[in-house]
N, C-alpha and C. Protein backbone atom coordinates (compact mmCIF):
# COMPACT_ATOMS: atom_id res chain seq x y z
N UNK A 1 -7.82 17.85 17.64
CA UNK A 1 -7.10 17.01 18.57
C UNK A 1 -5.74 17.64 18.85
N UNK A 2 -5.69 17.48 20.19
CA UNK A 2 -4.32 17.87 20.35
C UNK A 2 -3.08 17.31 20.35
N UNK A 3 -2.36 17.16 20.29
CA UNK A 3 -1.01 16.38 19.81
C UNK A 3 0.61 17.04 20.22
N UNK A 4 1.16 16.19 20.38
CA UNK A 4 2.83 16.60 20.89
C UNK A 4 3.69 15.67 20.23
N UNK A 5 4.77 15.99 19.87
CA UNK A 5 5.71 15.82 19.33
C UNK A 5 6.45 15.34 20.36
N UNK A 6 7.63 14.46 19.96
CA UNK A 6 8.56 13.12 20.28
C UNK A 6 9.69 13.90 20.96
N UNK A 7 10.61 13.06 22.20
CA UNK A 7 11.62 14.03 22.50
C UNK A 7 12.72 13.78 21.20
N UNK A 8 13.48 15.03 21.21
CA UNK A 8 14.58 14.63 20.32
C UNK A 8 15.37 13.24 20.22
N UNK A 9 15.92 12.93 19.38
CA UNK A 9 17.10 11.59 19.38
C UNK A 9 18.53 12.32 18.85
N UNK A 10 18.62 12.46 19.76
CA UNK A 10 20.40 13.20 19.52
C UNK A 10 21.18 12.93 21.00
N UNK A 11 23.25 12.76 20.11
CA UNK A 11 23.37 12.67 21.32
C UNK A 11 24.58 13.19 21.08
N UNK A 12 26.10 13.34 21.65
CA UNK A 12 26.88 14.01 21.66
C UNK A 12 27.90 14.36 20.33
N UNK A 13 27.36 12.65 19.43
CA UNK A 13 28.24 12.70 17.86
C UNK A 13 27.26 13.86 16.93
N UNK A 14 25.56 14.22 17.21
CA UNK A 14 24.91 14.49 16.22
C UNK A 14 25.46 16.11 15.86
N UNK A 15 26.02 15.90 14.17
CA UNK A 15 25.94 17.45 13.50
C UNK A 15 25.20 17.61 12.61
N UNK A 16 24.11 16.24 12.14
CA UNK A 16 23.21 16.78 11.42
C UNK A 16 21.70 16.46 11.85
N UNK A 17 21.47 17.96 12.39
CA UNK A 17 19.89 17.35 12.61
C UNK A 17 18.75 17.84 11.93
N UNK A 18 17.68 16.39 11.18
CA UNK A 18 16.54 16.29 10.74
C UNK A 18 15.70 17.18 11.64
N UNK A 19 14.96 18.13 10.99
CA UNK A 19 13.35 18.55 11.66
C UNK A 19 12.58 17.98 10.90
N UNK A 20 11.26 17.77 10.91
CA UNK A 20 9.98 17.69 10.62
C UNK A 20 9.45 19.12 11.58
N UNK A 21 7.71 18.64 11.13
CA UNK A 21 6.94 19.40 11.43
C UNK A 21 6.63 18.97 13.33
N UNK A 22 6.11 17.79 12.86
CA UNK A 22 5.20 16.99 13.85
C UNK A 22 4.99 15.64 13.92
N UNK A 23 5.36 15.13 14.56
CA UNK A 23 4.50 13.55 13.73
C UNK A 23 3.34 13.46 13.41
N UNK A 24 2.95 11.77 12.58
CA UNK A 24 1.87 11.84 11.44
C UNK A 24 0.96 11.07 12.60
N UNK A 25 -0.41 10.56 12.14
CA UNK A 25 -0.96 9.83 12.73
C UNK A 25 -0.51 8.51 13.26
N UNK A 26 0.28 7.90 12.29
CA UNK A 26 0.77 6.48 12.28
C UNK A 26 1.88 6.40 13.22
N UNK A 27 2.52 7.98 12.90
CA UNK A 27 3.99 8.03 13.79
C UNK A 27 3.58 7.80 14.83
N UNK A 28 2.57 8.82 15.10
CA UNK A 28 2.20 9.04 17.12
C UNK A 28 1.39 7.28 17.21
N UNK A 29 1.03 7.03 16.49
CA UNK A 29 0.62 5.45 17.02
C UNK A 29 1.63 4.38 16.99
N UNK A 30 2.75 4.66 16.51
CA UNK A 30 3.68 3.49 16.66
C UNK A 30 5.02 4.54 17.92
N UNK A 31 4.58 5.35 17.69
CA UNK A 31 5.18 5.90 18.80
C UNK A 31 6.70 5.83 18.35
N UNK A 32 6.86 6.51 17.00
CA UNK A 32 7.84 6.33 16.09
C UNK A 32 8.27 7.40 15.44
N UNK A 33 9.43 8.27 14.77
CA UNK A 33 9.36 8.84 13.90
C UNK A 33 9.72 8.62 12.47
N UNK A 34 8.79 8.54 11.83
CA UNK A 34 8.62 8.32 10.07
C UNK A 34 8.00 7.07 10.50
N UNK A 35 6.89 6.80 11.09
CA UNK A 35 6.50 5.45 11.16
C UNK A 35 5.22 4.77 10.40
N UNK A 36 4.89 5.95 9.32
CA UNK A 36 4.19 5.38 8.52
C UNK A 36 4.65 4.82 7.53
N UNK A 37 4.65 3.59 6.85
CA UNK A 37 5.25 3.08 5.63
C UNK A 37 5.25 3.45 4.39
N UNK A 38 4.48 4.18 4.36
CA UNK A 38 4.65 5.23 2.96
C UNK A 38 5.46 6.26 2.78
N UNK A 39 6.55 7.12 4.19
CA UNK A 39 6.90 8.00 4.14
C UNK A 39 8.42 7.34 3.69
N UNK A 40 8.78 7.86 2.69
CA UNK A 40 9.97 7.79 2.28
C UNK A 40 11.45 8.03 3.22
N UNK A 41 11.27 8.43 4.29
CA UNK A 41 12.25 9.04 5.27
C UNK A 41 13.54 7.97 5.18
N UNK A 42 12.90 6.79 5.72
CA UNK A 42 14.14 5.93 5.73
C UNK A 42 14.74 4.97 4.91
N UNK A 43 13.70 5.16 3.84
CA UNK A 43 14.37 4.44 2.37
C UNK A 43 15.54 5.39 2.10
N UNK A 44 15.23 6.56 1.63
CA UNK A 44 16.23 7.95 1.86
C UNK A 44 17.38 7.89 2.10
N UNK A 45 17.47 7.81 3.46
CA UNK A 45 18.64 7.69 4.30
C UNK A 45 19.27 6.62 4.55
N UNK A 46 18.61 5.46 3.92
CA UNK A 46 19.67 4.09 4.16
C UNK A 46 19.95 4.22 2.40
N UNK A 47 19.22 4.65 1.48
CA UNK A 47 19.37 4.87 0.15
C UNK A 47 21.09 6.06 0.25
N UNK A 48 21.20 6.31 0.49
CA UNK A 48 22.23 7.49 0.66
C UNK A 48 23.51 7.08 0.94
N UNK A 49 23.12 6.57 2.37
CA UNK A 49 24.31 5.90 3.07
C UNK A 49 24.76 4.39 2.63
N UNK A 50 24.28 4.54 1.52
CA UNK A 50 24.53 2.80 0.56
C UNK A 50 24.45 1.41 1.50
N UNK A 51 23.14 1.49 2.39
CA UNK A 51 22.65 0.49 3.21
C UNK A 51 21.48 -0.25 2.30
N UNK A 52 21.85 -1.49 2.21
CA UNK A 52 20.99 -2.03 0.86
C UNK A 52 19.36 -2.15 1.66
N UNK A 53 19.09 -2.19 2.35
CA UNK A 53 17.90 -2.86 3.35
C UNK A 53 17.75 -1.64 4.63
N UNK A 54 16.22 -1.41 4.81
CA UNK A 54 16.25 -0.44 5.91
C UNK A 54 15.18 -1.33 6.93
N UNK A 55 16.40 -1.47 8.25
CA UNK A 55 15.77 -2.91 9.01
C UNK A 55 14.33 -2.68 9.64
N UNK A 56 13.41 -3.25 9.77
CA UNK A 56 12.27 -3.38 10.30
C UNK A 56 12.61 -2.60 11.76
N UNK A 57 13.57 -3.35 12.85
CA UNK A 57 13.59 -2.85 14.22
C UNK A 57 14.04 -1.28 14.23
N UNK A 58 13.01 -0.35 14.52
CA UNK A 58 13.18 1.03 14.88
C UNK A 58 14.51 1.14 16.02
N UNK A 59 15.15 0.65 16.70
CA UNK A 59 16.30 1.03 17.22
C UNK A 59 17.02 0.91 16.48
N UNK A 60 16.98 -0.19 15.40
CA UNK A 60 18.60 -0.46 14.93
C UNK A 60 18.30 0.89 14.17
N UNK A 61 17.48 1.40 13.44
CA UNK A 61 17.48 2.49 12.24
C UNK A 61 18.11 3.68 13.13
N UNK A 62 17.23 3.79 14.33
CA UNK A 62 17.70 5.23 15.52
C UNK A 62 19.69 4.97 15.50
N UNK A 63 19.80 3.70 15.76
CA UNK A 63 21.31 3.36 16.02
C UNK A 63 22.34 4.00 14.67
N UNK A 64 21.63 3.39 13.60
CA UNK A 64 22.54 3.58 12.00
C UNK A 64 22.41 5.16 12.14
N UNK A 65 21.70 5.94 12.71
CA UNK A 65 21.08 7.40 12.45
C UNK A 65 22.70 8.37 13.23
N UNK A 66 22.55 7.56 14.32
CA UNK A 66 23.52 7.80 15.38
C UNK A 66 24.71 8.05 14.73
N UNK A 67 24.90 6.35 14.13
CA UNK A 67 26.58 5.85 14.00
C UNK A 67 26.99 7.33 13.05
N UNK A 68 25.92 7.71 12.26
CA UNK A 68 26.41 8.66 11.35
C UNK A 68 26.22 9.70 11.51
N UNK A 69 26.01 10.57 13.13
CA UNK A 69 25.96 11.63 13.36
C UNK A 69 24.82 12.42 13.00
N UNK A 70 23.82 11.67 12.90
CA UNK A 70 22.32 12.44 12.38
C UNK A 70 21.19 12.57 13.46
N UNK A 71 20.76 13.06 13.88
CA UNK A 71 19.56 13.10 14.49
C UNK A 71 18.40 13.72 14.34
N UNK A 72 17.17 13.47 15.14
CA UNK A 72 15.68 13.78 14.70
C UNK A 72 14.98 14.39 15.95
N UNK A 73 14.52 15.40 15.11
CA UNK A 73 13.21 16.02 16.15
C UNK A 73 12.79 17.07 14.84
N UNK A 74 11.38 17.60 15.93
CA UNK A 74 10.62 18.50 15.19
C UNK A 74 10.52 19.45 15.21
N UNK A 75 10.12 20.66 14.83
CA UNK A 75 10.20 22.27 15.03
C UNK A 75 8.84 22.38 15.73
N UNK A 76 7.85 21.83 15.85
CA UNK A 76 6.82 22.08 16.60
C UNK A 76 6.60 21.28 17.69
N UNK A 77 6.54 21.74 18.99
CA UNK A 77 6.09 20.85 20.32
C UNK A 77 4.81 20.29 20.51
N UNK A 78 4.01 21.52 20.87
CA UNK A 78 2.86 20.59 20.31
C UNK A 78 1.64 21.45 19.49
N UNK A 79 0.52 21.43 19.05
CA UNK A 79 -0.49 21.48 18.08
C UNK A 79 -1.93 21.21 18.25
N UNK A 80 -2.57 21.54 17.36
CA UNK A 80 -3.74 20.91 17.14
C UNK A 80 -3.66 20.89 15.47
N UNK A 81 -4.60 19.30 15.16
CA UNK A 81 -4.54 18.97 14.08
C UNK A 81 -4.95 18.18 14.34
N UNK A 82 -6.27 17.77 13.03
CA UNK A 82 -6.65 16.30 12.43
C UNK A 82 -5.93 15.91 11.29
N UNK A 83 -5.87 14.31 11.39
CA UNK A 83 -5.26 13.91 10.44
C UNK A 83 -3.55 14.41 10.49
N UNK A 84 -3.11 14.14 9.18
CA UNK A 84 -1.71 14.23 9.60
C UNK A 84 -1.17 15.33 8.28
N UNK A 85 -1.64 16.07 7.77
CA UNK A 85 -1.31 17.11 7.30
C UNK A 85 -0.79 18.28 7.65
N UNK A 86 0.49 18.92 7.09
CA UNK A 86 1.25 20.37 7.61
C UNK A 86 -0.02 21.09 7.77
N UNK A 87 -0.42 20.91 6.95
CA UNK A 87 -1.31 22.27 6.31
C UNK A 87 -2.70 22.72 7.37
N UNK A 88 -2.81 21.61 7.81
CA UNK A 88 -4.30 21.46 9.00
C UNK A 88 -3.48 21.73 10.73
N UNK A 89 -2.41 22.42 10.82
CA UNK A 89 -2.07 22.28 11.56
C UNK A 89 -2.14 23.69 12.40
N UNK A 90 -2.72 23.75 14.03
CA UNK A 90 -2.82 24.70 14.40
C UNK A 90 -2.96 25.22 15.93
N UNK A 91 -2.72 26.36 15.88
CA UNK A 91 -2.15 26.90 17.46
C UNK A 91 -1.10 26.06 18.11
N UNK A 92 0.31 26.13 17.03
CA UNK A 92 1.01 25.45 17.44
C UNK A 92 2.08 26.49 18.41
N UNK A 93 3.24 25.50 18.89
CA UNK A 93 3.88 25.60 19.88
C UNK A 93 5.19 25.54 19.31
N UNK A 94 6.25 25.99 19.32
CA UNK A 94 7.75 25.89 19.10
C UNK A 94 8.36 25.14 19.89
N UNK A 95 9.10 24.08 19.69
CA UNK A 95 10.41 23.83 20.74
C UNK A 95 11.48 24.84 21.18
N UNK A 96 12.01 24.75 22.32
CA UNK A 96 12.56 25.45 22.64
C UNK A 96 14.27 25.49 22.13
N UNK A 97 14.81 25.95 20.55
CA UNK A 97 15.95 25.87 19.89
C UNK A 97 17.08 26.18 20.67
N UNK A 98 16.70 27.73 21.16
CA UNK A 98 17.49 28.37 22.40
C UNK A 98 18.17 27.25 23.12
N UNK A 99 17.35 26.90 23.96
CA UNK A 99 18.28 25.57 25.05
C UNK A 99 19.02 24.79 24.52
N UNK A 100 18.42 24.23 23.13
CA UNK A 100 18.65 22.73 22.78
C UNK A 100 20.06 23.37 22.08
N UNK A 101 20.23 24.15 21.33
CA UNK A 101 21.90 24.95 20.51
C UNK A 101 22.66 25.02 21.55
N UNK A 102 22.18 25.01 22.99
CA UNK A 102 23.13 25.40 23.74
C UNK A 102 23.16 24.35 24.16
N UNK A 103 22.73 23.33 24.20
CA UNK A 103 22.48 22.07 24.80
C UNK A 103 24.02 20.95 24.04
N UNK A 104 23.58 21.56 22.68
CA UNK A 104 24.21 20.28 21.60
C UNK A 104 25.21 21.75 20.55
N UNK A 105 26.28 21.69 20.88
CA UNK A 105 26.81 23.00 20.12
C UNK A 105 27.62 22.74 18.81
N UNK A 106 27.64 21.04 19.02
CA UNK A 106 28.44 20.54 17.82
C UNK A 106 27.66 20.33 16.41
N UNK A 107 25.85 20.44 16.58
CA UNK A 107 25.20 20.63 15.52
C UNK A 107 25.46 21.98 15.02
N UNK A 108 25.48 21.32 13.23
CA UNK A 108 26.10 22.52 12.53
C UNK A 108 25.11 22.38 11.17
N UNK A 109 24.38 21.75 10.89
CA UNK A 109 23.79 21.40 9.68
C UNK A 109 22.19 21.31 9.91
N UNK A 110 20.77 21.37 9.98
CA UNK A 110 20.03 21.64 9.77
C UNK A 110 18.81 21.06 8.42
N UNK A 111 18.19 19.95 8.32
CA UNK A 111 17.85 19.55 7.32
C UNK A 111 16.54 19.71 7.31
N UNK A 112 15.67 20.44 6.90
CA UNK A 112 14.44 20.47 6.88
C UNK A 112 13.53 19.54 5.94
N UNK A 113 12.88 18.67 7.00
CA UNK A 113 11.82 18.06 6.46
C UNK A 113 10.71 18.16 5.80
N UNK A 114 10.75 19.53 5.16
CA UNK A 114 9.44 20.06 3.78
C UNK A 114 9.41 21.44 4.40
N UNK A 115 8.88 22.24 3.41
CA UNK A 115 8.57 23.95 3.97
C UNK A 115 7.98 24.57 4.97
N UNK A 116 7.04 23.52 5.58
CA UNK A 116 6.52 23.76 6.81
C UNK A 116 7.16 23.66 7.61
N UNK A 117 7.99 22.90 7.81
CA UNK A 117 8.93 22.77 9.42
C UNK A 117 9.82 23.56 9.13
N UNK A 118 10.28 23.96 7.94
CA UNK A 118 10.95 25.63 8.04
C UNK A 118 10.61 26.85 7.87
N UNK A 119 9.50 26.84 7.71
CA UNK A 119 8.73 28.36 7.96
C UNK A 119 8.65 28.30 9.19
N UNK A 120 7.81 27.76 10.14
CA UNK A 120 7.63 27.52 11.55
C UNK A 120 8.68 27.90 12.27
N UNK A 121 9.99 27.07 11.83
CA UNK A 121 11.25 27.39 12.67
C UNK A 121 11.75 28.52 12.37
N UNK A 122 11.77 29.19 10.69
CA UNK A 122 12.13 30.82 10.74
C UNK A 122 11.19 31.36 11.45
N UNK A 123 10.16 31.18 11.07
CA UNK A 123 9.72 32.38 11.97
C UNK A 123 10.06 32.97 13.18
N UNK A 124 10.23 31.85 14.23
CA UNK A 124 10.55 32.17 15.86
C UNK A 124 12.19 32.85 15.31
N UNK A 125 13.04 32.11 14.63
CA UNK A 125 14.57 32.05 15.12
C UNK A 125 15.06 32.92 13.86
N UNK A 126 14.72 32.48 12.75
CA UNK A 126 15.54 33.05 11.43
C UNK A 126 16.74 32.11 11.55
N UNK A 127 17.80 33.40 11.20
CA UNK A 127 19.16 31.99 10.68
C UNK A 127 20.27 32.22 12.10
N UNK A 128 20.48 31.19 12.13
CA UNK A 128 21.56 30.79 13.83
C UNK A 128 22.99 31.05 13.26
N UNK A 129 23.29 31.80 13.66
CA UNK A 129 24.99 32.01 13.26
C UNK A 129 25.66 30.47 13.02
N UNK A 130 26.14 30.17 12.16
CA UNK A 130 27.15 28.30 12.42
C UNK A 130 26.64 27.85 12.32
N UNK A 131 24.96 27.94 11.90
CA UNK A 131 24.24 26.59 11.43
C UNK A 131 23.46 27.05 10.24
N UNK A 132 23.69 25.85 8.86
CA UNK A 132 23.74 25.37 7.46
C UNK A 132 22.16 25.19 8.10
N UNK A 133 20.94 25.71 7.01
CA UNK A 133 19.99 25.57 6.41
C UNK A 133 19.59 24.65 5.21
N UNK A 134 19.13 23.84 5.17
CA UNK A 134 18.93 22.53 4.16
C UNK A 134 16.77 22.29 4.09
N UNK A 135 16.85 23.26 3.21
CA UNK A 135 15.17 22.88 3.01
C UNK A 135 14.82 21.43 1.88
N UNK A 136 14.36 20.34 2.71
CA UNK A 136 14.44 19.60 1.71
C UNK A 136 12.88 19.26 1.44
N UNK A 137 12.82 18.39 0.35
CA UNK A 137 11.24 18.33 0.01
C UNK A 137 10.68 17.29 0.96
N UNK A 138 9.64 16.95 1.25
CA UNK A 138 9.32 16.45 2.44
C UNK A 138 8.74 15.21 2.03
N UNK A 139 9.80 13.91 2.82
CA UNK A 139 9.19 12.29 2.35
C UNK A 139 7.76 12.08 2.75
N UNK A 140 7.42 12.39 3.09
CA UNK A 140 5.77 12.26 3.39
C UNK A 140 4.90 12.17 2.22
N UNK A 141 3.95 10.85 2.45
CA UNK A 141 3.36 10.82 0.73
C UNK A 141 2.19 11.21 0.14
N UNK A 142 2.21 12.50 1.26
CA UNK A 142 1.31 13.38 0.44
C UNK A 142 2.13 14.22 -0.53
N UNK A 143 3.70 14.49 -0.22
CA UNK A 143 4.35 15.07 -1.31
C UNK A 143 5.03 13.81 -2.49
N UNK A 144 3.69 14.17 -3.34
CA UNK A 144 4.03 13.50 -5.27
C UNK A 144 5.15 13.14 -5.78
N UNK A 145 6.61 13.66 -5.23
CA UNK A 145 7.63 14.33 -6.30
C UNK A 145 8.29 12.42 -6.06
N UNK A 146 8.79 12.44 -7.53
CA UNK A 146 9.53 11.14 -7.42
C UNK A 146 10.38 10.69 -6.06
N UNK A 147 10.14 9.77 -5.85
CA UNK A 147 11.40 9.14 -5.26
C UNK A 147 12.91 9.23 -5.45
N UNK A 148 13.27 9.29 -6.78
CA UNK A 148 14.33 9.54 -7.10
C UNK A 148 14.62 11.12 -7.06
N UNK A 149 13.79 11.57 -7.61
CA UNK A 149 14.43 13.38 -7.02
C UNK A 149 14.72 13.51 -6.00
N UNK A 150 13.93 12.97 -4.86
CA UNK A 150 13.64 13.36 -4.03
C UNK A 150 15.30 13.31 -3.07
N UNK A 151 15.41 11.82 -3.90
CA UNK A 151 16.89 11.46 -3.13
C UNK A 151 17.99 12.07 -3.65
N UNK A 152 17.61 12.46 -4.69
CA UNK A 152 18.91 13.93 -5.38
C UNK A 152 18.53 14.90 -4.62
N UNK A 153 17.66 15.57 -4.27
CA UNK A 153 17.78 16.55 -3.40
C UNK A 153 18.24 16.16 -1.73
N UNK A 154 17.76 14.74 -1.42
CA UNK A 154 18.49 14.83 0.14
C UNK A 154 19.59 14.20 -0.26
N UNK A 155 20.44 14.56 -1.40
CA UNK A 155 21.84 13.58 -1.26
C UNK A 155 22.77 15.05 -0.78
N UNK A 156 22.17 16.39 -0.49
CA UNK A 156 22.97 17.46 0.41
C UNK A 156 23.58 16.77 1.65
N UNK A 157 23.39 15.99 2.02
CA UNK A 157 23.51 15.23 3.52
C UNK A 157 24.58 14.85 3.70
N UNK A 158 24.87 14.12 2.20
CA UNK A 158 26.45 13.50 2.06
C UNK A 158 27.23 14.66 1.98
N UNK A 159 27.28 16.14 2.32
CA UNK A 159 28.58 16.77 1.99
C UNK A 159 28.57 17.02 3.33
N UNK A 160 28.17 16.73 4.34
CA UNK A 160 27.79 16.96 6.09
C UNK A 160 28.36 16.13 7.12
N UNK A 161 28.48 15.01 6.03
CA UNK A 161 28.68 13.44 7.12
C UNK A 161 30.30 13.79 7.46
């Protein structure tokens, strides 16, 4: 099946922006990103930003994402893939980084959403002069690793804000 990825959510405050790979099955059906309830993404990030509750309404979360200069998109445009695994993923497509760096010049930080969405993106680009590399382990719950590590490793975020 073929599949495409979400336009970015960034806007003139964002210096830190989230990649993923792609969205998951659940994502592209709620027409969401991190919109399956198992993916740790936004426990994470309201866990971080000492937000006790991560609200049900997907704008307000896009909004809190904002207020704090973060934004989301993916390193791949579009794909083929069943199911919602990195790993099954294929004859994919790059976004176009080129435009979008020139687009948004105040991003400076880079957070990768598991090893796949940064292999993908080295490959085409390698490293962008002025922009911080952040490979983090990927909330998605096919990756095992505690919850709590997980949030020691994305607590890099807080030296960005």
């Amino acid at each position: 099946m073929t599949i495409a990825s979400f336009d970015p959510i960034v806007d003139h405050n964002t210096r830190i922006l989230v990649l993923g790979s792609i969205p998951g099955v659940k994502s592209l059906e709620k027409i969401e990103y991190y919109g399956n309830k198992q993916n740790q993404f936004w426990k994470i990030i309201f866990s971080l930003l000492k937000h006790e509750n991560v609200p049900e309404c997907y704008k307000n979360k896009i909004s809190f994402l904002q207020e704090n200069g973060i934004g989301l998109w993916d390193v791949v445009q579009n794909c083929e893939r069943k199911g919602s695994l990195d790993i099954a993923i294929k004859n994919q497509e790059i976004n176009d980084f080129d435009s979008f760096f020139n687009e948004h010049p105040q991003i400076t930080t880079l957070l990768f959403n598991g090893k796949i969405a940064y292999q993908f993106f080295y490959k085409k680009y390698g490293l962008i002069k002025g922009i911080t590399y952040y490979v983090m382990p990927s909330t998605s719950p096919a990756n095992t690793m505690s919850f709590e590590k997980k949030l020691k490793e994305w607590s890099v975020l807080l030296n960005h804000l």
